[in-house]
Protein backbone atom coordinates (compact mmCIF):
# COMPACT_ATOMS: atom_id res chain seq x y z
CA UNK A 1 45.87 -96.74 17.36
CA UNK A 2 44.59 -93.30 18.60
CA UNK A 3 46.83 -90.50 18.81
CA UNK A 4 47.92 -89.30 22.52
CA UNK A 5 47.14 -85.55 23.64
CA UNK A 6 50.05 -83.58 23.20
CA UNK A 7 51.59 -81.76 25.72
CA UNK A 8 53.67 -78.39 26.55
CA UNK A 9 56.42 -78.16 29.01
CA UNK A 10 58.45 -75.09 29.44
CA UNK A 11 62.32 -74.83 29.29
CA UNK A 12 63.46 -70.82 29.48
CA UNK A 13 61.75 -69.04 26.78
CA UNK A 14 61.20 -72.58 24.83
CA UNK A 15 58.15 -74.83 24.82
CA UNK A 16 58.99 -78.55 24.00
CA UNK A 17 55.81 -80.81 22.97
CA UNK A 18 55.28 -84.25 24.16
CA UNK A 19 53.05 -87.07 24.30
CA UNK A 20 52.38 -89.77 27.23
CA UNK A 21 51.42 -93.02 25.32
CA UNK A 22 50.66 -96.07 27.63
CA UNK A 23 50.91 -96.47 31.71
CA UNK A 24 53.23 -99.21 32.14
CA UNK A 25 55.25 -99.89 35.00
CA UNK A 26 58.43 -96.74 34.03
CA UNK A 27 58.43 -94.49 31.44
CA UNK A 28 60.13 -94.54 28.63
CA UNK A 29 61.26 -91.46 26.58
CA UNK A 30 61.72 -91.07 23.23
CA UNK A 31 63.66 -88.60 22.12
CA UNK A 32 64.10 -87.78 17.83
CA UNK A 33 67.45 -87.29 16.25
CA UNK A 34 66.53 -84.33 15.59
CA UNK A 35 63.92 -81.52 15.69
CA UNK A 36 60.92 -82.77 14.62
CA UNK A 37 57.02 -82.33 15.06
CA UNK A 38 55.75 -84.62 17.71
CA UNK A 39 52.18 -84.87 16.32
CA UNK A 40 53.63 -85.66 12.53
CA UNK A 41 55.04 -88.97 13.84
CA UNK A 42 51.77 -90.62 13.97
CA UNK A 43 51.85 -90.18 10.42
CA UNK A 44 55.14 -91.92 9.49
CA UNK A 45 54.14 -95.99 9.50
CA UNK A 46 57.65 -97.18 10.86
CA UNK A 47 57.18 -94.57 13.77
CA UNK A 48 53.81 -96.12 14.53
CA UNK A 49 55.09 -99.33 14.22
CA UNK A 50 57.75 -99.08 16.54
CA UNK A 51 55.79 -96.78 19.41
CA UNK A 52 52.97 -99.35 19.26
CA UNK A 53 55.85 -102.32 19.85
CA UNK A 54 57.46 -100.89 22.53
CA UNK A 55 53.52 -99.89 23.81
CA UNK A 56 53.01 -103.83 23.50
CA UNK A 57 56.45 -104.61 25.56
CA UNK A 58 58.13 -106.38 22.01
CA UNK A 59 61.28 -104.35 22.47
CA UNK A 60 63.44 -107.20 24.40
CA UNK A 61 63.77 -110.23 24.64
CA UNK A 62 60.83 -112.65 24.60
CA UNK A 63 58.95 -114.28 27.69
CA UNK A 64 56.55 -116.83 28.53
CA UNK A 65 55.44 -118.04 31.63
CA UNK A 66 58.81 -119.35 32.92
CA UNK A 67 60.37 -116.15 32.66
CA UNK A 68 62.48 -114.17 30.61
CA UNK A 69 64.35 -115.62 27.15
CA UNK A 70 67.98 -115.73 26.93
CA UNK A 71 70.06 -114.92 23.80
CA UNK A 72 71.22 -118.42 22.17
CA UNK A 73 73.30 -116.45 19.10
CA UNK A 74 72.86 -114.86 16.09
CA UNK A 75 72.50 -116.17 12.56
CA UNK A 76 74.26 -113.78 10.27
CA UNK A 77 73.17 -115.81 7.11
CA UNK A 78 69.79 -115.52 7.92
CA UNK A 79 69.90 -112.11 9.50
CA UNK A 80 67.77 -113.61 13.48
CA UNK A 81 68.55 -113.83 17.04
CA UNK A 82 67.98 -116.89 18.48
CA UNK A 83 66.32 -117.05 22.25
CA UNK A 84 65.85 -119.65 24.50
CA UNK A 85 63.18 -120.88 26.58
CA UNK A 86 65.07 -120.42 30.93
CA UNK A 87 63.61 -124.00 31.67
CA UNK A 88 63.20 -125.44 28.37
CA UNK A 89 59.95 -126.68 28.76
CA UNK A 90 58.20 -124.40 26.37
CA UNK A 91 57.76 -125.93 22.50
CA UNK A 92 59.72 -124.85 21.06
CA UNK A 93 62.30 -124.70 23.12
CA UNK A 94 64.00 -121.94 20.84
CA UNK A 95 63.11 -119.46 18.72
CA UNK A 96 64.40 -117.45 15.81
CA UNK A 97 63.59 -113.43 16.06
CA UNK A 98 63.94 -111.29 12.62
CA UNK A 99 66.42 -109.06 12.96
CA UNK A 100 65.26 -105.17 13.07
CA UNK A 101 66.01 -102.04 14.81
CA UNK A 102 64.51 -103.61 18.33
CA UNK A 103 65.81 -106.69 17.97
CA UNK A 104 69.49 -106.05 17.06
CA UNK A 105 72.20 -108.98 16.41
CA UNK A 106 73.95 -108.69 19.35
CA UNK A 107 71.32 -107.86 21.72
CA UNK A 108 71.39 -104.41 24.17
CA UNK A 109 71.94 -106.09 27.42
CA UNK A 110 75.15 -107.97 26.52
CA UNK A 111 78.22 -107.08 27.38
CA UNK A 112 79.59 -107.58 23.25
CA UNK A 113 77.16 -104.55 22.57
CA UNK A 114 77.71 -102.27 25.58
CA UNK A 115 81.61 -102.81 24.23
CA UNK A 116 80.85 -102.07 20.88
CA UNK A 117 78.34 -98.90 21.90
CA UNK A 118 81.47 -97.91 24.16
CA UNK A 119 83.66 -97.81 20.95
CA UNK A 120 81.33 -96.14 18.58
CA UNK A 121 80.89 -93.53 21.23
CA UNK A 122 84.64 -92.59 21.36
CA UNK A 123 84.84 -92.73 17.71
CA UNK A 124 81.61 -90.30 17.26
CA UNK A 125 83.34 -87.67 19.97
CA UNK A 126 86.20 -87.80 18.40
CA UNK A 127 84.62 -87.24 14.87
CA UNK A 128 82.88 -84.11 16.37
CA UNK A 129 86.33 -82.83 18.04
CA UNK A 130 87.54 -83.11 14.87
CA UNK A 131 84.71 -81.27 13.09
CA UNK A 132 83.90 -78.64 15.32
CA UNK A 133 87.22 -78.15 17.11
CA UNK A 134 89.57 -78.54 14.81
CA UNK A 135 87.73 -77.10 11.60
CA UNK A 136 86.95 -80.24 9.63
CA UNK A 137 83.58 -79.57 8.66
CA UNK A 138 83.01 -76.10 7.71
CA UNK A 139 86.08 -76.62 5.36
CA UNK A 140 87.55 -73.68 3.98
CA UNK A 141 90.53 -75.12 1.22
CA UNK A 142 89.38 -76.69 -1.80
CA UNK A 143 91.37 -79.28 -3.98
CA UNK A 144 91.31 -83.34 -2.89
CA UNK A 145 95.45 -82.45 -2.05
CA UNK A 146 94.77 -79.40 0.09
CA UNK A 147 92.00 -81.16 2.09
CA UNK A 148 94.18 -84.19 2.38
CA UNK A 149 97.36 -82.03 3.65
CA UNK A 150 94.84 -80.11 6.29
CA UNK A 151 93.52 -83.09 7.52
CA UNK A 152 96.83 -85.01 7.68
CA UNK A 153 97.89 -81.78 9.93
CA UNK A 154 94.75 -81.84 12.03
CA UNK A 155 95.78 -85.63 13.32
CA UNK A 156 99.54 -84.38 13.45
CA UNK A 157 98.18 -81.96 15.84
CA UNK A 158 96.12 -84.77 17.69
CA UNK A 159 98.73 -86.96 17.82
CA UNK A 160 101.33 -84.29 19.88
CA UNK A 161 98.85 -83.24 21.88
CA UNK A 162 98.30 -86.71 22.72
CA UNK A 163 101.94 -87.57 23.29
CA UNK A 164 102.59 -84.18 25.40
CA UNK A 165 99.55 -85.60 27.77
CA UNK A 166 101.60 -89.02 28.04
CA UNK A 167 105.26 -87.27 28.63
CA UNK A 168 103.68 -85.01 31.51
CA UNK A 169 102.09 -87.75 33.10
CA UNK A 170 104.25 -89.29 35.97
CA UNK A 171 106.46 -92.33 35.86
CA UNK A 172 106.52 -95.44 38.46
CA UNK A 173 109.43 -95.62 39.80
């Protein structure tokens, strides 16, 4: 696979690098965890992998010529999705998909996993509230009892602040 030009757009006084790889039908952006060198990617094999996948449309579900495939389950023990075939006419009529990072166990357009993402995202804000707002990460007491006495304060301290927002709110009549 040959690498893409790379790119400069300006934001303020900072230049951010891209890359345009394909010309299908929308774009798609990727953007890194965290900072990283755009052009150094190409030379990280899982990177590659998954950029030429998602170049080759393999990041949903599968198709054939009766349309798209529709999530039959997942096998836990054997770590697969399993699609179906909309018409069942294709042979096989079902098939089983490794699980990986673009083919998860409970696939992205279900409503289980839009639930779940829902969840995780509440619990990761209120991990970095807790962090960053209330001093959890940069912590400055040492000793396993000390840390557990600050952070059983920090949720005390949650935990009124959440029942002062319930008391003020108004009551049906």
């Amino acid at each position: 696979m040959e690498w893409p030009d790379t790119r400069y757009a300006r934001s303020g006084d900072v230049h951010i690098a891209y890359q345009v790889n394909g010309d299908g039908p929308f774009d798609l952006v990727f953007v890194p965890p965290f900072v990283s060198h755009v052009e150094l990617a190409w030379e990280i094999p899982s990177s590659v992998t998954l950029i030429a996948a998602v170049k080759r449309g393999e990041h949903g579900a599968p198709t054939c010529e009766h349309g798209r495939w529709t999530f039959a389950g997942a096998d836990f023990k054997r770590g697969a999705t399993k699609w179906r075939c909309p018409s069942g006419e294709c042979q096989p009529k079902s098939t089983l998909i490794k699980a990986d990072r673009r083919n998860p166990l409970i696939p992205r357009e279900t409503s289980r996993f839009r639930n779940l993402y829902r969840g995780r995202a509440a619990v990761e804000r209120e991990f970095g509230r807790l962090k960053n707002e209330y001093r959890l990460a940069p912590l400055r007491v040492r000793g396993l009892e000390r840390v557990a006495l600050h952070a059983d304060l920090v949720m005390l301290a949650r935990l009124s602040q959440a029942l002062a927002r319930v008391r003020a709110m108004p009551r049906a009549a």
